[in-house]
C-alpha atoms as a PDB file:
ATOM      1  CA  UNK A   1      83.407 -85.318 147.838  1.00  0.00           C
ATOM      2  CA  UNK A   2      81.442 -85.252 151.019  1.00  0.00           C
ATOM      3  CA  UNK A   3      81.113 -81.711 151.242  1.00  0.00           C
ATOM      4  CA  UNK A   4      79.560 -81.668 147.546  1.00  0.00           C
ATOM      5  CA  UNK A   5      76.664 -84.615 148.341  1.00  0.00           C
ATOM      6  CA  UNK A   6      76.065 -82.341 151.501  1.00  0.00           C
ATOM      7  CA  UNK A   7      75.703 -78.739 149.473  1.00  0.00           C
ATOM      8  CA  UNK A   8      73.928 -80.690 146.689  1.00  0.00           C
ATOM      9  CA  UNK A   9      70.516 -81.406 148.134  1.00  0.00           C
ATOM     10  CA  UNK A  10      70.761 -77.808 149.632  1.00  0.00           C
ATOM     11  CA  UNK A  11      71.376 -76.326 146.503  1.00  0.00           C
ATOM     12  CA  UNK A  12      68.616 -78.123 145.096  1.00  0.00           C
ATOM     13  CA  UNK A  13      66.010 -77.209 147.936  1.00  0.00           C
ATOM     14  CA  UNK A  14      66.665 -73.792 147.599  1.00  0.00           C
ATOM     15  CA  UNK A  15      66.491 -73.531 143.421  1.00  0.00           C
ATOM     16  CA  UNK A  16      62.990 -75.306 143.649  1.00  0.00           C
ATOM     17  CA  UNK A  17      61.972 -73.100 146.601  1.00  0.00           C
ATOM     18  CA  UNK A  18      63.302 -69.973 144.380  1.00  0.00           C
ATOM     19  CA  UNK A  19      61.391 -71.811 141.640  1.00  0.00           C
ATOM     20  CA  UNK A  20      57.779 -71.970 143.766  1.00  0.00           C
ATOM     21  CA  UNK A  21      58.039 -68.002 144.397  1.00  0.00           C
ATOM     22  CA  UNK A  22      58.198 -67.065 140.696  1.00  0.00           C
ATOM     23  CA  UNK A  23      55.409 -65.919 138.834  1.00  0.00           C
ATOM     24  CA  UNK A  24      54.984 -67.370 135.961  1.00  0.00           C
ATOM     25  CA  UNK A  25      52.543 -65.607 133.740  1.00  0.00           C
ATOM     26  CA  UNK A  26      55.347 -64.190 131.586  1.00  0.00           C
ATOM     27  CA  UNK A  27      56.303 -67.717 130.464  1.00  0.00           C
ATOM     28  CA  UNK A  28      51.905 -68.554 129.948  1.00  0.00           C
ATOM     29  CA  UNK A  29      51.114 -65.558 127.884  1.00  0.00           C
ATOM     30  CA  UNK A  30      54.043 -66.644 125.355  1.00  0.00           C
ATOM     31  CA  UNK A  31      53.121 -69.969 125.259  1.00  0.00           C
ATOM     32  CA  UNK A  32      49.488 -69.611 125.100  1.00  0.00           C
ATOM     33  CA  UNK A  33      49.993 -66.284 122.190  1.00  0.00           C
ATOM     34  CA  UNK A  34      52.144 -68.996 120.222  1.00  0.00           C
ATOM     35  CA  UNK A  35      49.724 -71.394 120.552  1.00  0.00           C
ATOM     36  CA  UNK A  36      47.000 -69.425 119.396  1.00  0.00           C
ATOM     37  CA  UNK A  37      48.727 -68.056 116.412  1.00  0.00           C
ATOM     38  CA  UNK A  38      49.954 -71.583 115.471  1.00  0.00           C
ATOM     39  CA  UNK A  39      46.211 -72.456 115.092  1.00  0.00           C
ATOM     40  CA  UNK A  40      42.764 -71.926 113.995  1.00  0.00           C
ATOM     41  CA  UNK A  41      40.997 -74.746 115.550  1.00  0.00           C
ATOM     42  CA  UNK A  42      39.252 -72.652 118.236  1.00  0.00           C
ATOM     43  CA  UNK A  43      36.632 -70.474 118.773  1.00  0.00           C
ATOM     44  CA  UNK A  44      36.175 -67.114 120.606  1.00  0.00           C
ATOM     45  CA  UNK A  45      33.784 -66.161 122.647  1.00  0.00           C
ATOM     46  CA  UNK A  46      33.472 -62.171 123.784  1.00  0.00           C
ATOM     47  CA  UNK A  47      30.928 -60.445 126.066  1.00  0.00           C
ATOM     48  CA  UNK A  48      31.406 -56.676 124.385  1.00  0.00           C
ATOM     49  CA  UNK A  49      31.771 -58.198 120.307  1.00  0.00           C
ATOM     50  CA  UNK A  50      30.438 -60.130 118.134  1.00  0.00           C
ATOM     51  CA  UNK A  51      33.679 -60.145 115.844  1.00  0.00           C
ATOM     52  CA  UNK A  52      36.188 -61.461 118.442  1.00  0.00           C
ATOM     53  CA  UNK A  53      39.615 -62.146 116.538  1.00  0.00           C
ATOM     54  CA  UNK A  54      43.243 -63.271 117.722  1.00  0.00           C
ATOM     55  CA  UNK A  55      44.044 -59.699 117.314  1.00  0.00           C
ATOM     56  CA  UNK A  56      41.982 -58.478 119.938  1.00  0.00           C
ATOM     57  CA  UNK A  57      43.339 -61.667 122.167  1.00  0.00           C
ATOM     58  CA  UNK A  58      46.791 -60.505 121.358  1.00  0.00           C
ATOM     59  CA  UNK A  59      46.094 -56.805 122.066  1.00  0.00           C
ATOM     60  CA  UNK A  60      44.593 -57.395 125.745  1.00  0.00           C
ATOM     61  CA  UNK A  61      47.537 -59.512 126.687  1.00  0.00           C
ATOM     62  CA  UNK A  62      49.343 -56.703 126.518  1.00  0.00           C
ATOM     63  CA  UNK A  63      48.025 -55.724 130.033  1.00  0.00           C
ATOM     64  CA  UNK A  64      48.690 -59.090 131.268  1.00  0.00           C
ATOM     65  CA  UNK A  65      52.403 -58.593 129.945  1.00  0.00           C
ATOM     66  CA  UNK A  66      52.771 -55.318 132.146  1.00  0.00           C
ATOM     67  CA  UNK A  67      51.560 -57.233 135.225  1.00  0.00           C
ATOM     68  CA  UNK A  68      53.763 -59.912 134.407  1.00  0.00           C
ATOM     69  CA  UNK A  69      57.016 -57.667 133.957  1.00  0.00           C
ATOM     70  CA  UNK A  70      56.286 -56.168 137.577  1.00  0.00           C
ATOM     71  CA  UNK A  71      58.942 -55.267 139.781  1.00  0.00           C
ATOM     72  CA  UNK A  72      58.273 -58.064 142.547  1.00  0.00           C
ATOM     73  CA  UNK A  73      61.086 -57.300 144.817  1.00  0.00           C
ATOM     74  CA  UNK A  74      59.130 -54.934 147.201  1.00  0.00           C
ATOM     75  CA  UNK A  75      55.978 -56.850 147.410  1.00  0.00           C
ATOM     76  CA  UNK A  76      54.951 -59.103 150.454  1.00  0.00           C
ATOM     77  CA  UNK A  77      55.050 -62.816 149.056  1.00  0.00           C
ATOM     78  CA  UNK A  78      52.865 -65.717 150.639  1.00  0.00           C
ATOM     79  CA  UNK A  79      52.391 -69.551 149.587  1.00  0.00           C
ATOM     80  CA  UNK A  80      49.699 -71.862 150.818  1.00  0.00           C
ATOM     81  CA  UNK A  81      48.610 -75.436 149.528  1.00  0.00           C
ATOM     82  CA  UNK A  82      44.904 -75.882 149.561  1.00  0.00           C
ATOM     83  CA  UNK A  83      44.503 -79.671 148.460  1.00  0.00           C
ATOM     84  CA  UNK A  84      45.238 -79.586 145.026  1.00  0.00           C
ATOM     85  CA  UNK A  85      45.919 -75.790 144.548  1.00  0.00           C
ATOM     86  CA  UNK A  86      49.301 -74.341 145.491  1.00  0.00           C
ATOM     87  CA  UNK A  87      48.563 -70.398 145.827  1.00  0.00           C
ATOM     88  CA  UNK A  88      51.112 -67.801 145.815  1.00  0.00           C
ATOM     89  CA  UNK A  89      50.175 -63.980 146.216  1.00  0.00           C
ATOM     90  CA  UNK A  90      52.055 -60.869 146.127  1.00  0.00           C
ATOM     91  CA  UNK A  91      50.980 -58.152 148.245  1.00  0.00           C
ATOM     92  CA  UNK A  92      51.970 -54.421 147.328  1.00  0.00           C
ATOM     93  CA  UNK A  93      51.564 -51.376 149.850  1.00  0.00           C
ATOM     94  CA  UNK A  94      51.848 -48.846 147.151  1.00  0.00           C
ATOM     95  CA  UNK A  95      50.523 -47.728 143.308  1.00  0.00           C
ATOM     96  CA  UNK A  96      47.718 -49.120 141.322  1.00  0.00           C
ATOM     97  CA  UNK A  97      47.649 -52.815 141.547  1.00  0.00           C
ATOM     98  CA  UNK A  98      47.175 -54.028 145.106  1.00  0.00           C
ATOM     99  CA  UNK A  99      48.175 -57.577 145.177  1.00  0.00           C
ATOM    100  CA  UNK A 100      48.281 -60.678 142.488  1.00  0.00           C
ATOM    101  CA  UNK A 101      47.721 -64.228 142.938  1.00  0.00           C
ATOM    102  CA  UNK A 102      48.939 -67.605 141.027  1.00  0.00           C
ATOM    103  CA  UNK A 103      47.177 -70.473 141.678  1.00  0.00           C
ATOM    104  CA  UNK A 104      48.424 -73.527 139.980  1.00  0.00           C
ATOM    105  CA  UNK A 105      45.942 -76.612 140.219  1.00  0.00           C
ATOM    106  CA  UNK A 106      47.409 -80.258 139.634  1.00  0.00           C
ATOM    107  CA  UNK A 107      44.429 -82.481 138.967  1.00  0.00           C
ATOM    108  CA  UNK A 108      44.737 -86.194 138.091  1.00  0.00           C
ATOM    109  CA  UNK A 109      40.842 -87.178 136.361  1.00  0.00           C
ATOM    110  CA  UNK A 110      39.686 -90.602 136.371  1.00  0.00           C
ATOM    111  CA  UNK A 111      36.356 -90.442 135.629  1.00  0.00           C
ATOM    112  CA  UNK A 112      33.606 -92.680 134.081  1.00  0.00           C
ATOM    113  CA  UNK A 113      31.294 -90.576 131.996  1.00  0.00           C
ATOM    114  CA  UNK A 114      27.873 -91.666 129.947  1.00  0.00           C
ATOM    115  CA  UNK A 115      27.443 -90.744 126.547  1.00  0.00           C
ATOM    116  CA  UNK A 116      23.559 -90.456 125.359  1.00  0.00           C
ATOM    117  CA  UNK A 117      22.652 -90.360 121.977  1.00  0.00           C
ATOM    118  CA  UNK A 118      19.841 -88.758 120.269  1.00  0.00           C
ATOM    119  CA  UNK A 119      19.099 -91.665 118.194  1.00  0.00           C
ATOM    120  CA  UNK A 120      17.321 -94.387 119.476  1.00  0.00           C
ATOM    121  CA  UNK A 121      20.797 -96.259 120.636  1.00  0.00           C
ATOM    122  CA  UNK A 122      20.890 -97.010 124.208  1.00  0.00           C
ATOM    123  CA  UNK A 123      23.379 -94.928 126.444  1.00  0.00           C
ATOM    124  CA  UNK A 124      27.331 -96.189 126.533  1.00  0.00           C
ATOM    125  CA  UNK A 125      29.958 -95.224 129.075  1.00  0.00           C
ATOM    126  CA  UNK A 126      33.222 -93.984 128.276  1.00  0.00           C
ATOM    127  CA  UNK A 127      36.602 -93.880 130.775  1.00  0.00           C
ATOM    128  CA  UNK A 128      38.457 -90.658 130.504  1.00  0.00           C
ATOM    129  CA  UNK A 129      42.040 -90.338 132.387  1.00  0.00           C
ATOM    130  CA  UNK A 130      44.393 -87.679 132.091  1.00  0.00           C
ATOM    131  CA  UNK A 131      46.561 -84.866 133.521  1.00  0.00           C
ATOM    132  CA  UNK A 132      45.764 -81.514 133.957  1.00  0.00           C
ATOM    133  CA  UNK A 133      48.253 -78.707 135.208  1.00  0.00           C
ATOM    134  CA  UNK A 134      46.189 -74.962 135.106  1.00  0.00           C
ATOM    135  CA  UNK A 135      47.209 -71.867 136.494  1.00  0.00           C
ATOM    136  CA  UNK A 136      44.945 -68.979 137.084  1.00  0.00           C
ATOM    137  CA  UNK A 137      45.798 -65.482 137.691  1.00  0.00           C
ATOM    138  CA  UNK A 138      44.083 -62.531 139.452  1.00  0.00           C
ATOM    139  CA  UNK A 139      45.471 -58.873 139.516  1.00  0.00           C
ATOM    140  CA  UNK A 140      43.586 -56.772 142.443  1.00  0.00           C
ATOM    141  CA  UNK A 141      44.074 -52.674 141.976  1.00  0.00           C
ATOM    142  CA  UNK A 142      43.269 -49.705 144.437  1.00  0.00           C
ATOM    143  CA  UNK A 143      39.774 -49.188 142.597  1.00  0.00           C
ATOM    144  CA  UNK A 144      38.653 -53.314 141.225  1.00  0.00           C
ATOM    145  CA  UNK A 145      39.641 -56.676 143.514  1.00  0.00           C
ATOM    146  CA  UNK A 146      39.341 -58.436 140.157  1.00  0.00           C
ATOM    147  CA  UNK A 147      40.567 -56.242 137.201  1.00  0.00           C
ATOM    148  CA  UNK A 148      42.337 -59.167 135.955  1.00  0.00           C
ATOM    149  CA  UNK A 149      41.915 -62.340 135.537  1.00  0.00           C
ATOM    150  CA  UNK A 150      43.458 -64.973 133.590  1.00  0.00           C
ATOM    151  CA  UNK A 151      43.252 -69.224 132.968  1.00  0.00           C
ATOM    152  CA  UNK A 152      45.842 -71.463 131.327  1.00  0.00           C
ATOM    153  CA  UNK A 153      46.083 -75.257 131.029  1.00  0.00           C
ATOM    154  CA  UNK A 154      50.045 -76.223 130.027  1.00  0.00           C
ATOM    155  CA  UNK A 155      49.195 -78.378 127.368  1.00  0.00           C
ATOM    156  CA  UNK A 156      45.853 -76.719 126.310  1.00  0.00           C
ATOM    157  CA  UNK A 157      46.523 -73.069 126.579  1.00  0.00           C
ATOM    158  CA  UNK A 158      44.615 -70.194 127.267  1.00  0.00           C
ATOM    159  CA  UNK A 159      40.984 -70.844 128.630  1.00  0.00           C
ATOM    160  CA  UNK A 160      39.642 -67.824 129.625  1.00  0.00           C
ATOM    161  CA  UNK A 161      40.483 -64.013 130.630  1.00  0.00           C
ATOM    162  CA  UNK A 162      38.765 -60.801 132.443  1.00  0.00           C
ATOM    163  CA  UNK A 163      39.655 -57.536 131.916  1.00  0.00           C
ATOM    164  CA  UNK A 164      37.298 -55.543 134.226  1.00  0.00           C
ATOM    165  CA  UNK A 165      34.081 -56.196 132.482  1.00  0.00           C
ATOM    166  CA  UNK A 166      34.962 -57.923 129.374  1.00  0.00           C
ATOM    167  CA  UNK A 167      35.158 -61.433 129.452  1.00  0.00           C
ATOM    168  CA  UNK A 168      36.481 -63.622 126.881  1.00  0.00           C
ATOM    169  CA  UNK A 169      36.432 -67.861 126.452  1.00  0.00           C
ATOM    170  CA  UNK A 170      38.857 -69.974 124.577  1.00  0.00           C
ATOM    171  CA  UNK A 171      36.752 -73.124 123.456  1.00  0.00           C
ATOM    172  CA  UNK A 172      38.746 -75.976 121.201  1.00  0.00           C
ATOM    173  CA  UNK A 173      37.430 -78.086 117.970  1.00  0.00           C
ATOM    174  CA  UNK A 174      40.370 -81.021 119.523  1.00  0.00           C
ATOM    175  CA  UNK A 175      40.110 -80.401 123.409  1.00  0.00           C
ATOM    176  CA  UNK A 176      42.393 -82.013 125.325  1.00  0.00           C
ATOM    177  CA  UNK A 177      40.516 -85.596 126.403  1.00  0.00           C
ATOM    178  CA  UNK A 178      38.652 -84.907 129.927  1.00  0.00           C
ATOM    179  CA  UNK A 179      39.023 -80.825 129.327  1.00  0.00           C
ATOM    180  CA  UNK A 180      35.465 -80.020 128.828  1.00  0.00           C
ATOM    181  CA  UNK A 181      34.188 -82.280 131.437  1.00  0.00           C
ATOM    182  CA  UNK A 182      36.677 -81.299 133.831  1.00  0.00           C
ATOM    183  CA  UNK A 183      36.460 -77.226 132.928  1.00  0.00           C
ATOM    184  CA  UNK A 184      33.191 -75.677 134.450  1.00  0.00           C
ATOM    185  CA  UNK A 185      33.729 -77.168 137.922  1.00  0.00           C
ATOM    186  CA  UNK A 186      37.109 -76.646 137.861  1.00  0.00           C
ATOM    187  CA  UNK A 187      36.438 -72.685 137.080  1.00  0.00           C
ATOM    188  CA  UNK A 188      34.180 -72.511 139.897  1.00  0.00           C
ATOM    189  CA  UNK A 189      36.171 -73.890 142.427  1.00  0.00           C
ATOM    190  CA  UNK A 190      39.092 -71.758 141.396  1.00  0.00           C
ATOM    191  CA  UNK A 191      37.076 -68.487 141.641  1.00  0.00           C
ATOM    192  CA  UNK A 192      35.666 -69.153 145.029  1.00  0.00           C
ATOM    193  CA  UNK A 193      39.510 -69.622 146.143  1.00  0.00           C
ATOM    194  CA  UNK A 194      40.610 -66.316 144.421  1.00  0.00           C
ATOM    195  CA  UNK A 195      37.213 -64.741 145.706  1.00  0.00           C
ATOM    196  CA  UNK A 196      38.764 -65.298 149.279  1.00  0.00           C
ATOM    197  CA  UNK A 197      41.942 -64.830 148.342  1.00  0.00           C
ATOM    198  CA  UNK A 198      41.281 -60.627 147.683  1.00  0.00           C
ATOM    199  CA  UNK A 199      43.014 -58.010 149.806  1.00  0.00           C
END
């Protein structure tokens, strides 16, 4: 009985460090593809068409899927913890895509925000708490240190996505509360990480 309560906690440090090395876009794209086609209360927003449809969506994660399915047992694997972002990268010496990074961001929003109206009704402020969990994903190749990129929030789904020069945005009719105040800097902060983060 000793000898199991002294494996135990070793057996559970190394599933969760197994756990922090995995890349987890696989498990995103199915989520956020069954999300998507479980709904219509969203809009799309494409740089290269006006007729943007969850076909399209569906069709360019498809190249996200190949990433995903990589072979990740040759690659050079690194973790750091930048305040709230835990980034993991995967470094390849050979073929088309260089290296690709996860960076999960755990954000706990308490905010106070005002509300102004356009009528003549005097501004009111509103509390907004909640709990955000996104992950971001960037896929550097020989010839573009940003072919891909890709944004998830675990409740919300799929945010945004690059592939090369198209760039398309995932905005919701019932965001999840805090989402859309949170979103923009959030983005920003996240590509200035992943900016750095190219090698």
């Amino acid at each position: 009985m000793m000898l199991l309560h002294a494996i135990l906690p070793l057996f559970f440090s190394f599933i969760l460090r197994a756990d922090t090395t995995q890349l987890k876009l696989q498990q995103d794209i199915l989520k956020d593809a069954t999300k998507l086609q479980q709904s219509n209360r969203y809009f799309i927003s494409d740089n290269t068409t006006q007729t943007a449809s969850l076909q399209s969506i569906l069709s360019d994660l498809q190249f996200f899927g190949m990433v995903a399915n990589l072979n990740l047992d040759n690659a050079k694997y690194s973790q750091q913890q930048l305040g709230k972002h835990q980034v993991h990268q995967w470094l390849f010496e050979e073929g088309e895509i260089r290296s690709i990074t996860q960076l999960q961001s755990t954000i706990a929003l308490d905010t106070v925000v005002t509300q102004r109206y356009l009528e003549n009704r005097p501004p009111s402020q509103h509390r907004i708490t909640n709990n955000f969990v996104f992950r971001a994903y960037q896929v550097s190749t020989a010839t573009d240190p940003a072919k891909l990129y890709y944004l998830t929030e675990e409740e919300q789904g799929l945010l945004s996505y690059h592939l090369g020069e198209k760039k398309v945005e995932i905005s919701y009719t019932s965001a999840k509360n805090g989402l859309n105040h949170l979103l923009p800097k959030h983005q920003t902060e996240v590509e200035a990480i992943l900016r750095q983060s190219i090698r």
